[in-house]
PDB file of N, CA and C in Angstrom:
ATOM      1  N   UNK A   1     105.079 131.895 106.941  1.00  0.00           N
ATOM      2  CA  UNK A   1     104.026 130.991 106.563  1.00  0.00           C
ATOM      3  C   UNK A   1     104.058 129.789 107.517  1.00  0.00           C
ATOM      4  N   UNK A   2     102.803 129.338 108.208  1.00  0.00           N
ATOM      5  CA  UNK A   2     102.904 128.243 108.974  1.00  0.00           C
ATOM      6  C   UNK A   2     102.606 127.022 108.757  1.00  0.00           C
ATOM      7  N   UNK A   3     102.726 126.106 109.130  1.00  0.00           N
ATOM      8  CA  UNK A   3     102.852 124.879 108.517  1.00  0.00           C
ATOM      9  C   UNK A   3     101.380 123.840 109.062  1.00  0.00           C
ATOM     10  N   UNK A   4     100.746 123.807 108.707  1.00  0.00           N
ATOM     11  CA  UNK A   4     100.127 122.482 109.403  1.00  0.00           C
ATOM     12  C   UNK A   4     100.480 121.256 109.592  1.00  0.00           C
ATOM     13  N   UNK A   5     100.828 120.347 110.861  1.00  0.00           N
ATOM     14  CA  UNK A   5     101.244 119.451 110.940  1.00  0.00           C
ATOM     15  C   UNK A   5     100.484 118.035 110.526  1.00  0.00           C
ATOM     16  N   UNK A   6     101.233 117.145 109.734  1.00  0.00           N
ATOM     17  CA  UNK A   6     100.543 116.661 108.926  1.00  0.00           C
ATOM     18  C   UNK A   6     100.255 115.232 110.141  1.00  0.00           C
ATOM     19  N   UNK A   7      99.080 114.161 110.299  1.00  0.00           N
ATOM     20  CA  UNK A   7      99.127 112.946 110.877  1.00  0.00           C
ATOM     21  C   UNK A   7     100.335 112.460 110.760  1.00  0.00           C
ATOM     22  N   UNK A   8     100.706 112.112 112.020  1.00  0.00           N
ATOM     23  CA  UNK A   8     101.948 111.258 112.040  1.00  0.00           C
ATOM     24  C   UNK A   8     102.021 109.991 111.321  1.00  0.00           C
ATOM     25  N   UNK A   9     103.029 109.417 110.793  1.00  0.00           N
ATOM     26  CA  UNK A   9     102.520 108.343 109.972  1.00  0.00           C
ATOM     27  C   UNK A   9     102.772 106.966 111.057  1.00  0.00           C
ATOM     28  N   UNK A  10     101.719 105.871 110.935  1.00  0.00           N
ATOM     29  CA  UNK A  10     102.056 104.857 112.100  1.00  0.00           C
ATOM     30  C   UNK A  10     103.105 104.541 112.255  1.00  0.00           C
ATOM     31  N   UNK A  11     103.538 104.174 113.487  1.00  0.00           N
ATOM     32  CA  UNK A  11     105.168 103.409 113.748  1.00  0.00           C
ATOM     33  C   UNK A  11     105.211 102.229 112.931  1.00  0.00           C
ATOM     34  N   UNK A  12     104.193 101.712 112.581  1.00  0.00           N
ATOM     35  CA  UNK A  12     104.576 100.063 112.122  1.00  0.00           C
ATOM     36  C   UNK A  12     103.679  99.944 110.923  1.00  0.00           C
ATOM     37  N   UNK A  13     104.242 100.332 109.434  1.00  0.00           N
ATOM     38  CA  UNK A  13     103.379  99.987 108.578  1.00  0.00           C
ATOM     39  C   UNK A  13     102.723  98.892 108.430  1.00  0.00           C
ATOM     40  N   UNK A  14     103.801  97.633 108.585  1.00  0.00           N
ATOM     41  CA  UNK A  14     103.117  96.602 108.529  1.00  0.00           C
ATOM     42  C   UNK A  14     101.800  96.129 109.828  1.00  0.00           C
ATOM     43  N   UNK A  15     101.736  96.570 110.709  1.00  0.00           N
ATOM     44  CA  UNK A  15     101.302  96.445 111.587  1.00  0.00           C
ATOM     45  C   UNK A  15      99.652  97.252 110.999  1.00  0.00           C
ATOM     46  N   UNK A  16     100.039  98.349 110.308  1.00  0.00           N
ATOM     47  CA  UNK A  16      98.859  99.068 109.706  1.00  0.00           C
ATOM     48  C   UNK A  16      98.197  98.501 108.508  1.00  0.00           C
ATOM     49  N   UNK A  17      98.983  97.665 107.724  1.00  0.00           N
ATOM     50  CA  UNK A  17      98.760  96.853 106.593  1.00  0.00           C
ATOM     51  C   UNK A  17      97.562  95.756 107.398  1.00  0.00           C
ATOM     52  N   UNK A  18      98.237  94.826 108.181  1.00  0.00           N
ATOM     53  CA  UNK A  18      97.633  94.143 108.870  1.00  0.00           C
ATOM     54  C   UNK A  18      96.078  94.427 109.270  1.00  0.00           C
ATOM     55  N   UNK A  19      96.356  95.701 109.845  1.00  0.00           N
ATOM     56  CA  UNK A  19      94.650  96.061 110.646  1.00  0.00           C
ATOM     57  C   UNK A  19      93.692  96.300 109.372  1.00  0.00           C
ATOM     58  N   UNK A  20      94.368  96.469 108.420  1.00  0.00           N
ATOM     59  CA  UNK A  20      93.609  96.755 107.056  1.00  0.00           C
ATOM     60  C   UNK A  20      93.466  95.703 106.550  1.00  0.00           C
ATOM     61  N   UNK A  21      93.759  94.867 106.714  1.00  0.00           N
ATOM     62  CA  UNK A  21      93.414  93.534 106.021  1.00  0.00           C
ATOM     63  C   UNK A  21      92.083  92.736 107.128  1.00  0.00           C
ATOM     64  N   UNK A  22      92.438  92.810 108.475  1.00  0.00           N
ATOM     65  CA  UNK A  22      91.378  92.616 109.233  1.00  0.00           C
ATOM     66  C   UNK A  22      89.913  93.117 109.019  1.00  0.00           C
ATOM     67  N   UNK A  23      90.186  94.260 108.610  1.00  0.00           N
ATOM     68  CA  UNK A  23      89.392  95.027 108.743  1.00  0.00           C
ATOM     69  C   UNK A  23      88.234  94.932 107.923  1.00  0.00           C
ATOM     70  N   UNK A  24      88.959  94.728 106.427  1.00  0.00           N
ATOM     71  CA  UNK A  24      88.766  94.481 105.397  1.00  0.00           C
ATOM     72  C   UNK A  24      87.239  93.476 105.180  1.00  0.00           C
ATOM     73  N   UNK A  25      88.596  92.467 105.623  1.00  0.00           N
ATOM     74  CA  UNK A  25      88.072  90.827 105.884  1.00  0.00           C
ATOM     75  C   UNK A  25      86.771  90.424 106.629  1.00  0.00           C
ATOM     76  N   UNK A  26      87.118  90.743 107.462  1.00  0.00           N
ATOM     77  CA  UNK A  26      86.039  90.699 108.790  1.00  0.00           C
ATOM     78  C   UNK A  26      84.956  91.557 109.160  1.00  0.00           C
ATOM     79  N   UNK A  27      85.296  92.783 108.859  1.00  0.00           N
ATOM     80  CA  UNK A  27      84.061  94.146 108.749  1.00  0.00           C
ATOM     81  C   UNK A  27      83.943  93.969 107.587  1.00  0.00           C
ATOM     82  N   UNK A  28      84.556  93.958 106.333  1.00  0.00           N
ATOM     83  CA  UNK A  28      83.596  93.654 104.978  1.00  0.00           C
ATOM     84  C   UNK A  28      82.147  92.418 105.231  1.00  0.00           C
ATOM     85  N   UNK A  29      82.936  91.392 105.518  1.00  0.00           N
ATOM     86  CA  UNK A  29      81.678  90.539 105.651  1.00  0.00           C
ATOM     87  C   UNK A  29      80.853  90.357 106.730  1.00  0.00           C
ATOM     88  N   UNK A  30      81.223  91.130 108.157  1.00  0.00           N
ATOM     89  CA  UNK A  30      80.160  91.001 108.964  1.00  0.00           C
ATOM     90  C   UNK A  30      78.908  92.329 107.925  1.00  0.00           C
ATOM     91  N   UNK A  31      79.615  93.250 107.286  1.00  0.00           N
ATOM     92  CA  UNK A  31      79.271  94.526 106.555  1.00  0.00           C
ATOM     93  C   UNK A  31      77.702  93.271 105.614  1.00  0.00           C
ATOM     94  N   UNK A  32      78.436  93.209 104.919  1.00  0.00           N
ATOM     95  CA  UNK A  32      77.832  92.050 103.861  1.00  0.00           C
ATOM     96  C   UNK A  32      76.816  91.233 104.718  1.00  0.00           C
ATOM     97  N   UNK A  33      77.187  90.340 105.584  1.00  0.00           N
ATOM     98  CA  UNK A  33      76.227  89.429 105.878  1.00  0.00           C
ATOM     99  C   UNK A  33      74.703  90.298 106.771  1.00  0.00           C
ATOM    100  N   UNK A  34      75.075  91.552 106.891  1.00  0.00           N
ATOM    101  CA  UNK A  34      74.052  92.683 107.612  1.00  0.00           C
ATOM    102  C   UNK A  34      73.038  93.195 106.284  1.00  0.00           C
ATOM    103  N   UNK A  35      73.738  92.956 105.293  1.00  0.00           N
ATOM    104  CA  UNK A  35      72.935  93.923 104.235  1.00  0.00           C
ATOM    105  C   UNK A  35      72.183  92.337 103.681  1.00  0.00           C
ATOM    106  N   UNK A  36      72.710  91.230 103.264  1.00  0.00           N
ATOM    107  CA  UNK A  36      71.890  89.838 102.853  1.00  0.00           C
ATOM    108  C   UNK A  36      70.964  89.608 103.689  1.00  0.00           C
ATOM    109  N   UNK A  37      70.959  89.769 104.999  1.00  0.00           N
ATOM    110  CA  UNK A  37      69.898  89.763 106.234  1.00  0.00           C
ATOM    111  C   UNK A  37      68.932  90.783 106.332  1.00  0.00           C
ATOM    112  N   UNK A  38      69.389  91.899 106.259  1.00  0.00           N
ATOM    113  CA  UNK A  38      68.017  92.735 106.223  1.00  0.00           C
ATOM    114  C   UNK A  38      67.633  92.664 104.847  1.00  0.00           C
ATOM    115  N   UNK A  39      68.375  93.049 103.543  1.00  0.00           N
ATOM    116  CA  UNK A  39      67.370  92.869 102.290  1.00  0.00           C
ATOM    117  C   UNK A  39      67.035  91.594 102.003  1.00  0.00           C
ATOM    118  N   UNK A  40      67.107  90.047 102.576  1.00  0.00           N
ATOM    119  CA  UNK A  40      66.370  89.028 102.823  1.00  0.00           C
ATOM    120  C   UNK A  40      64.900  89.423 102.960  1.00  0.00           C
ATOM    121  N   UNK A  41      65.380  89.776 104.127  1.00  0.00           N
ATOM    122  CA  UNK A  41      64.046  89.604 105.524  1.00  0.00           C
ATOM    123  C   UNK A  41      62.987  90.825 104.720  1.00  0.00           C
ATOM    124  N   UNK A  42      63.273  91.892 104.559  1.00  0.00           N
ATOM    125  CA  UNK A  42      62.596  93.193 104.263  1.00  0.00           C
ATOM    126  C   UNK A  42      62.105  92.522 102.343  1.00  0.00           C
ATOM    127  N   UNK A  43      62.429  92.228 101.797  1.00  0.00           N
ATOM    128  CA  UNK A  43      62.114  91.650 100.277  1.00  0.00           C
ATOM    129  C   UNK A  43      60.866  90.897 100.263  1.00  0.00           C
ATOM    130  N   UNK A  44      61.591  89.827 101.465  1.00  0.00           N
ATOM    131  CA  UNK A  44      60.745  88.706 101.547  1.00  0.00           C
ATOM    132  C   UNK A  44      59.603  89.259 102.849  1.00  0.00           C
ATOM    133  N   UNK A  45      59.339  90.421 103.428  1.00  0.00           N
ATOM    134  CA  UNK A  45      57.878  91.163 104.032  1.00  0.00           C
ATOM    135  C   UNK A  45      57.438  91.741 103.273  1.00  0.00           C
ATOM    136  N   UNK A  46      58.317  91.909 101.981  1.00  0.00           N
ATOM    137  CA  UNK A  46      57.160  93.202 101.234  1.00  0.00           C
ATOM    138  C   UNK A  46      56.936  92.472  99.651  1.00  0.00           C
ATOM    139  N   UNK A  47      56.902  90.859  99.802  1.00  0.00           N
ATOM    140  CA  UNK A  47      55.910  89.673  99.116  1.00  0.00           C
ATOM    141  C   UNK A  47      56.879  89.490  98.435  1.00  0.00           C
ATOM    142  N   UNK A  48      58.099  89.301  98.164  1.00  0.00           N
ATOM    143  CA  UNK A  48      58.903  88.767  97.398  1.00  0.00           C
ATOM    144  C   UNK A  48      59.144  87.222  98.070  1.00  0.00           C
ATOM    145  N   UNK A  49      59.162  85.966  96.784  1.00  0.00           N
ATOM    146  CA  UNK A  49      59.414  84.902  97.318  1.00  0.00           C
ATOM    147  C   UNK A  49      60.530  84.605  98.092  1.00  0.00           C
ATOM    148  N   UNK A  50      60.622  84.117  98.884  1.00  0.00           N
ATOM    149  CA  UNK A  50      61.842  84.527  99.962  1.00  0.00           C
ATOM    150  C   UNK A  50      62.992  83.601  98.896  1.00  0.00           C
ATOM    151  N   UNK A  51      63.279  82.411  98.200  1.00  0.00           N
ATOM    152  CA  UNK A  51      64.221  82.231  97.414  1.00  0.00           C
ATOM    153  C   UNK A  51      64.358  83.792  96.828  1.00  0.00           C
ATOM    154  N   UNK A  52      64.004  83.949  95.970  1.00  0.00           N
ATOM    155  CA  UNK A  52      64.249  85.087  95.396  1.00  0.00           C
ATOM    156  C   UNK A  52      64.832  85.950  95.934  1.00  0.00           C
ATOM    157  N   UNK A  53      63.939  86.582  96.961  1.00  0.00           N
ATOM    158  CA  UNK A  53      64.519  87.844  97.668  1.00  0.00           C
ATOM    159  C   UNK A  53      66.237  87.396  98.322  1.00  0.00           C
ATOM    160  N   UNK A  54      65.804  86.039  98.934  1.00  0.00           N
ATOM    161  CA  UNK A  54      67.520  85.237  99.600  1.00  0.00           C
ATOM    162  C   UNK A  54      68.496  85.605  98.354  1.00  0.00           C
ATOM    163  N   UNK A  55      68.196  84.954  96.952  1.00  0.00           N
ATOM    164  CA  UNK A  55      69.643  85.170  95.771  1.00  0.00           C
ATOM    165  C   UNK A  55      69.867  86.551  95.879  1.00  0.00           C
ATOM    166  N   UNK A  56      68.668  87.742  95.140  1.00  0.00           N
ATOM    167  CA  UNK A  56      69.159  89.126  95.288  1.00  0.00           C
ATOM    168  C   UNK A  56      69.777  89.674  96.392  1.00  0.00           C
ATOM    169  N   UNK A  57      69.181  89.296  97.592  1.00  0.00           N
ATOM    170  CA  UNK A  57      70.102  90.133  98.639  1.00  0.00           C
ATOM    171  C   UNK A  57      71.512  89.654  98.722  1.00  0.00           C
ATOM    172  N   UNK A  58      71.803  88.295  98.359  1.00  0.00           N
ATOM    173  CA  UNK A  58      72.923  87.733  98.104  1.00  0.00           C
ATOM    174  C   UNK A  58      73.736  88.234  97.480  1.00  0.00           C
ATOM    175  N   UNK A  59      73.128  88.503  96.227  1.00  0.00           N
ATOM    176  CA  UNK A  59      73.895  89.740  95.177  1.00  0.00           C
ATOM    177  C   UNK A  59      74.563  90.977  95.158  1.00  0.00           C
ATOM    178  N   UNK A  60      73.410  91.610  95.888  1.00  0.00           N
ATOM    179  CA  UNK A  60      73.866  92.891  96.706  1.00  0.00           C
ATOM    180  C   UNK A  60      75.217  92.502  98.077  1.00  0.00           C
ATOM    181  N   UNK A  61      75.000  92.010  98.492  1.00  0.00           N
ATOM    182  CA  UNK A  61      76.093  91.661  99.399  1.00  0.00           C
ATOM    183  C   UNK A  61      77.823  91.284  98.971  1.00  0.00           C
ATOM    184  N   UNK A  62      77.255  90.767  97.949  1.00  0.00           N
ATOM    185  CA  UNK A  62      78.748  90.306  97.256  1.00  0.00           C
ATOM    186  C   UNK A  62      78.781  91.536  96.722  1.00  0.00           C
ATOM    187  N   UNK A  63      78.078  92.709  96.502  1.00  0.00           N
ATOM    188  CA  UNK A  63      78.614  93.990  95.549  1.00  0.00           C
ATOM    189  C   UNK A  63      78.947  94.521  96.980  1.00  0.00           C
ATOM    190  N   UNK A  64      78.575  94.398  98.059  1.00  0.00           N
ATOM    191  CA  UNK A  64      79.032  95.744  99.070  1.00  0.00           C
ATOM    192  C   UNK A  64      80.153  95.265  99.651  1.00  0.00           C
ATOM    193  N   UNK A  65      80.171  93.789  99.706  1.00  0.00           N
ATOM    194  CA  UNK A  65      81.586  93.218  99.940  1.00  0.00           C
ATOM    195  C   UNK A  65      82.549  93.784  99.711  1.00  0.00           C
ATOM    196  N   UNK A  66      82.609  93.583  98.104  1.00  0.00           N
ATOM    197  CA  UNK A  66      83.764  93.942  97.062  1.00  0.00           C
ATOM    198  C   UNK A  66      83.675  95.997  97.175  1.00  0.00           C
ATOM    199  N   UNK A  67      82.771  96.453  97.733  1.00  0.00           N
ATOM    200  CA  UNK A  67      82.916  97.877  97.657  1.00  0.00           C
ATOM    201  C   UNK A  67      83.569  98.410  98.890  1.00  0.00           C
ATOM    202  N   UNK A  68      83.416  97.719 100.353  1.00  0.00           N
ATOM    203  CA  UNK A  68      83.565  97.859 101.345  1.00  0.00           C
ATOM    204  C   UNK A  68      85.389  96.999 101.414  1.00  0.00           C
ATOM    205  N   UNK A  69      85.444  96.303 100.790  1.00  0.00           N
ATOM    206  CA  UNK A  69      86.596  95.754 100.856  1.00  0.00           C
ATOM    207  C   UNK A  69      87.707  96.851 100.060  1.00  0.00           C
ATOM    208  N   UNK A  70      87.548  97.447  99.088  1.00  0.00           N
ATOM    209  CA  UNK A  70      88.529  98.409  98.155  1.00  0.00           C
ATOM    210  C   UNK A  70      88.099  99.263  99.203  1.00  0.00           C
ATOM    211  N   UNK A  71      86.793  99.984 100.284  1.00  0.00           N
ATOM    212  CA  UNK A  71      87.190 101.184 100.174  1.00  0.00           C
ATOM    213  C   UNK A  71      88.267 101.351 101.309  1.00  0.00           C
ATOM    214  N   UNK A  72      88.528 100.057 102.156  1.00  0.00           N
ATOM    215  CA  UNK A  72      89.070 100.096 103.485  1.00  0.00           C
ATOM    216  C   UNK A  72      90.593 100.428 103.346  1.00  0.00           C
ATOM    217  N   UNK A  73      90.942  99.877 101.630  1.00  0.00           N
ATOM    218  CA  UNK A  73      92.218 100.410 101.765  1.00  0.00           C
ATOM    219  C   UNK A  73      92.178 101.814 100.961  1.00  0.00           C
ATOM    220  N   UNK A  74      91.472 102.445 100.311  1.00  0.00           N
ATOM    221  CA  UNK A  74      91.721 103.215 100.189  1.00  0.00           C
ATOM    222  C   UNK A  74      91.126 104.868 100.939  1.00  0.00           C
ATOM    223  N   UNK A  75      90.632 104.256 102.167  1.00  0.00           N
ATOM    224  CA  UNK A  75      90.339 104.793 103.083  1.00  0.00           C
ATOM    225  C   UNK A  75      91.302 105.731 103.614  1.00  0.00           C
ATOM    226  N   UNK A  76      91.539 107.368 104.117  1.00  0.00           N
ATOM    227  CA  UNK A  76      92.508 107.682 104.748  1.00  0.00           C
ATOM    228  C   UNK A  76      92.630 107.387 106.778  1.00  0.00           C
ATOM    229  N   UNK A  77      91.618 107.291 106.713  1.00  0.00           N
ATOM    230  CA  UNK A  77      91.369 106.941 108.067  1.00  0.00           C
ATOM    231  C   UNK A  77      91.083 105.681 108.698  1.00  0.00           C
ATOM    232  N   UNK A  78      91.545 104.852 109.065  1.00  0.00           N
ATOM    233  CA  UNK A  78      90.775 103.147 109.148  1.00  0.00           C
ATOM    234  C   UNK A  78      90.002 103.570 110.333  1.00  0.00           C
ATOM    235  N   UNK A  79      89.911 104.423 111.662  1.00  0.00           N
ATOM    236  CA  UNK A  79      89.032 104.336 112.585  1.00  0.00           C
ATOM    237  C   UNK A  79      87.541 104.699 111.984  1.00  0.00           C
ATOM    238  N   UNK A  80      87.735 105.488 110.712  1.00  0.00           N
ATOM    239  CA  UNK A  80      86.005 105.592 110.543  1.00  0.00           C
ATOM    240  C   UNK A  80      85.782 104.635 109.631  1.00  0.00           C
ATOM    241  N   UNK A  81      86.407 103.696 108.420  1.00  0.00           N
ATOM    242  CA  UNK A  81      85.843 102.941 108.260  1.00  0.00           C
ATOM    243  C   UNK A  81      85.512 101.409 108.767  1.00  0.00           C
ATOM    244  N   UNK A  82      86.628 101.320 110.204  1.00  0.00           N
ATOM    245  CA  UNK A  82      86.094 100.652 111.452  1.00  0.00           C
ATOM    246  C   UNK A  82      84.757 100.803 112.226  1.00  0.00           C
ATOM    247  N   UNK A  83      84.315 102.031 112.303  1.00  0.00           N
ATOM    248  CA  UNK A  83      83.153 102.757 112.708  1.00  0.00           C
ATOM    249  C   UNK A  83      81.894 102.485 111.756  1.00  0.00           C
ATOM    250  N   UNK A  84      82.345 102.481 110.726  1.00  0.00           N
ATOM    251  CA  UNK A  84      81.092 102.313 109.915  1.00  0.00           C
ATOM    252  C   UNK A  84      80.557 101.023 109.921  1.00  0.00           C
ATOM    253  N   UNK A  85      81.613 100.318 109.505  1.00  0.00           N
ATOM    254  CA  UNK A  85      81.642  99.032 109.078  1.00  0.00           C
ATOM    255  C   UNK A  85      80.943  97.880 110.151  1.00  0.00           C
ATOM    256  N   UNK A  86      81.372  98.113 111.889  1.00  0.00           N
ATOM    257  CA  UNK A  86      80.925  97.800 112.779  1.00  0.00           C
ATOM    258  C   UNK A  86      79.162  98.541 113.500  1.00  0.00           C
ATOM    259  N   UNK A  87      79.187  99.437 113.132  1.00  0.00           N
ATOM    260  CA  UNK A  87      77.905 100.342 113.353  1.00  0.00           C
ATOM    261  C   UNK A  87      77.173  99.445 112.602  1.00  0.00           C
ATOM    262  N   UNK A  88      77.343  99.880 110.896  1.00  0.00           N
ATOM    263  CA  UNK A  88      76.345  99.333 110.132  1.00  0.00           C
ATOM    264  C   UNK A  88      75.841  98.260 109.954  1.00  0.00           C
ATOM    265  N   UNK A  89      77.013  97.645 110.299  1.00  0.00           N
ATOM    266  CA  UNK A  89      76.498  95.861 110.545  1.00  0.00           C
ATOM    267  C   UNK A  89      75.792  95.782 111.105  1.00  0.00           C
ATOM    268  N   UNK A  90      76.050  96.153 112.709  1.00  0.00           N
ATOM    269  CA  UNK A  90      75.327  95.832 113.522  1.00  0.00           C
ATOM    270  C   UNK A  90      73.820  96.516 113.470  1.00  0.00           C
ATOM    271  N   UNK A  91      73.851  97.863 112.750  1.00  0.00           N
ATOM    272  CA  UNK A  91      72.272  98.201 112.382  1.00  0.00           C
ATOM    273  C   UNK A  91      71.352  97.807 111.864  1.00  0.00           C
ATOM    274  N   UNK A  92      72.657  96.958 110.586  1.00  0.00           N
ATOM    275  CA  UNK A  92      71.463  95.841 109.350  1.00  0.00           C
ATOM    276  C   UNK A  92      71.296  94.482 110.355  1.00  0.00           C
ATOM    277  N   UNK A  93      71.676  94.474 110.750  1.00  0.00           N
ATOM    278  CA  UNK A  93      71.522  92.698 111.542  1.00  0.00           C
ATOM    279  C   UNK A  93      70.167  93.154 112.314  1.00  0.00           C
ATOM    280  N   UNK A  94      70.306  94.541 113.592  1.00  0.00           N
ATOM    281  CA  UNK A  94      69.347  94.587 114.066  1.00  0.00           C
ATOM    282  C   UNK A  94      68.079  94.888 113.284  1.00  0.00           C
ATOM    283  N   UNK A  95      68.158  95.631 112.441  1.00  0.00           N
ATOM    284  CA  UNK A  95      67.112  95.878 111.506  1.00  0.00           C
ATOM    285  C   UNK A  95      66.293  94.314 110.903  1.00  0.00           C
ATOM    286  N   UNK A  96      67.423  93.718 110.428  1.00  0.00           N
ATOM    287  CA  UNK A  96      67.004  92.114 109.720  1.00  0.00           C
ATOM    288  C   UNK A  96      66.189  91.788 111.185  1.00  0.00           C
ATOM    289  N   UNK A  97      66.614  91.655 111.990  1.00  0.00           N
ATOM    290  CA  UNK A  97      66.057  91.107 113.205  1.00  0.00           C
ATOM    291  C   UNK A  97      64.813  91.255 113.867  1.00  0.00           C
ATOM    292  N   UNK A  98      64.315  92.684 113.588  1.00  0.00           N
ATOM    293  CA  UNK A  98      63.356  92.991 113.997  1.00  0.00           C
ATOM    294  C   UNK A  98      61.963  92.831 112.872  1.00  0.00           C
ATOM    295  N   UNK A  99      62.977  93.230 111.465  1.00  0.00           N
ATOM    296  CA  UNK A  99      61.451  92.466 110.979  1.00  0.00           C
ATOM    297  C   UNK A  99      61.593  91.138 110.394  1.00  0.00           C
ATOM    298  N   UNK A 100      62.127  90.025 111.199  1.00  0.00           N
ATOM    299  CA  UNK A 100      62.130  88.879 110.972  1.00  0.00           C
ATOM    300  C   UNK A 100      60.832  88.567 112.225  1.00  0.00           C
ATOM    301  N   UNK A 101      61.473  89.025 113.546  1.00  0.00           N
ATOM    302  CA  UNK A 101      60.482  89.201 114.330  1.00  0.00           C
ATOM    303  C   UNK A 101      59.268  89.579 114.102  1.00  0.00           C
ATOM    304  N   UNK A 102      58.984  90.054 113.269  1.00  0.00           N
ATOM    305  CA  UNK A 102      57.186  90.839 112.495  1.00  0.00           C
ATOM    306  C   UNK A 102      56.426  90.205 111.903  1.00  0.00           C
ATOM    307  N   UNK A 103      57.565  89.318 111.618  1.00  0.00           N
ATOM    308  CA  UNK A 103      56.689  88.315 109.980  1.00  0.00           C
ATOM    309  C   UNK A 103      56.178  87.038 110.476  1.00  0.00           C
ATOM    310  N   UNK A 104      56.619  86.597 111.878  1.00  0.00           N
ATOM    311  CA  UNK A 104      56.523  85.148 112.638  1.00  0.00           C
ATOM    312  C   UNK A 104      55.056  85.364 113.400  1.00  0.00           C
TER     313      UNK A 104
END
């Protein structure tokens, strides 16, 4: 019977603790401040008072925060939820961006 070799485990847990806390931290809320920016901007084009639409997307952000923050540690892989986390941001920002650009 053969064995599959399992991922090596990192040399430096703490060192892996660490990148997970970065990760966390910093891609949670660039994560967050991408999703308050586009469901801002997109709320407030499709006639929502922009206060309004500003608190809810606010809301939502503090929920993807707190979702994006648990899932990083319980993530088995941190390069894809590095990947996501940096992608998606940067998709909602550009997204916020472009139809901020629409509405001016």
């Amino acid at each position: 019977m053969s064995t599959i070799p399992h991922p090596v485990a990192p040399r430096s847990p703490r060192l892996h603790l660490a990148a997970r806390i970065v990760a966390a931290i910093f891609g949670g809320y660039g994560f967050a401040w991408g999703i308050v920016a586009a469901g801002a901007s997109l709320m407030y084009a499709a006639g929502m008072d922009f206060h309004d639409a500003e608190f809810l997307a606010s809301l939502f952000g503090v929920l993807a925060f707190l979702a994006v923050f648990l899932w990083t540690f319980a993530a088995r892989r941190l390069w894809v939820v590095c990947t996501v986390l940096l992608g998606g941001g940067a998709l909602l920002a550009a997204a916020a961006s472009f139809v901020q650009s629409q509405l001016v």
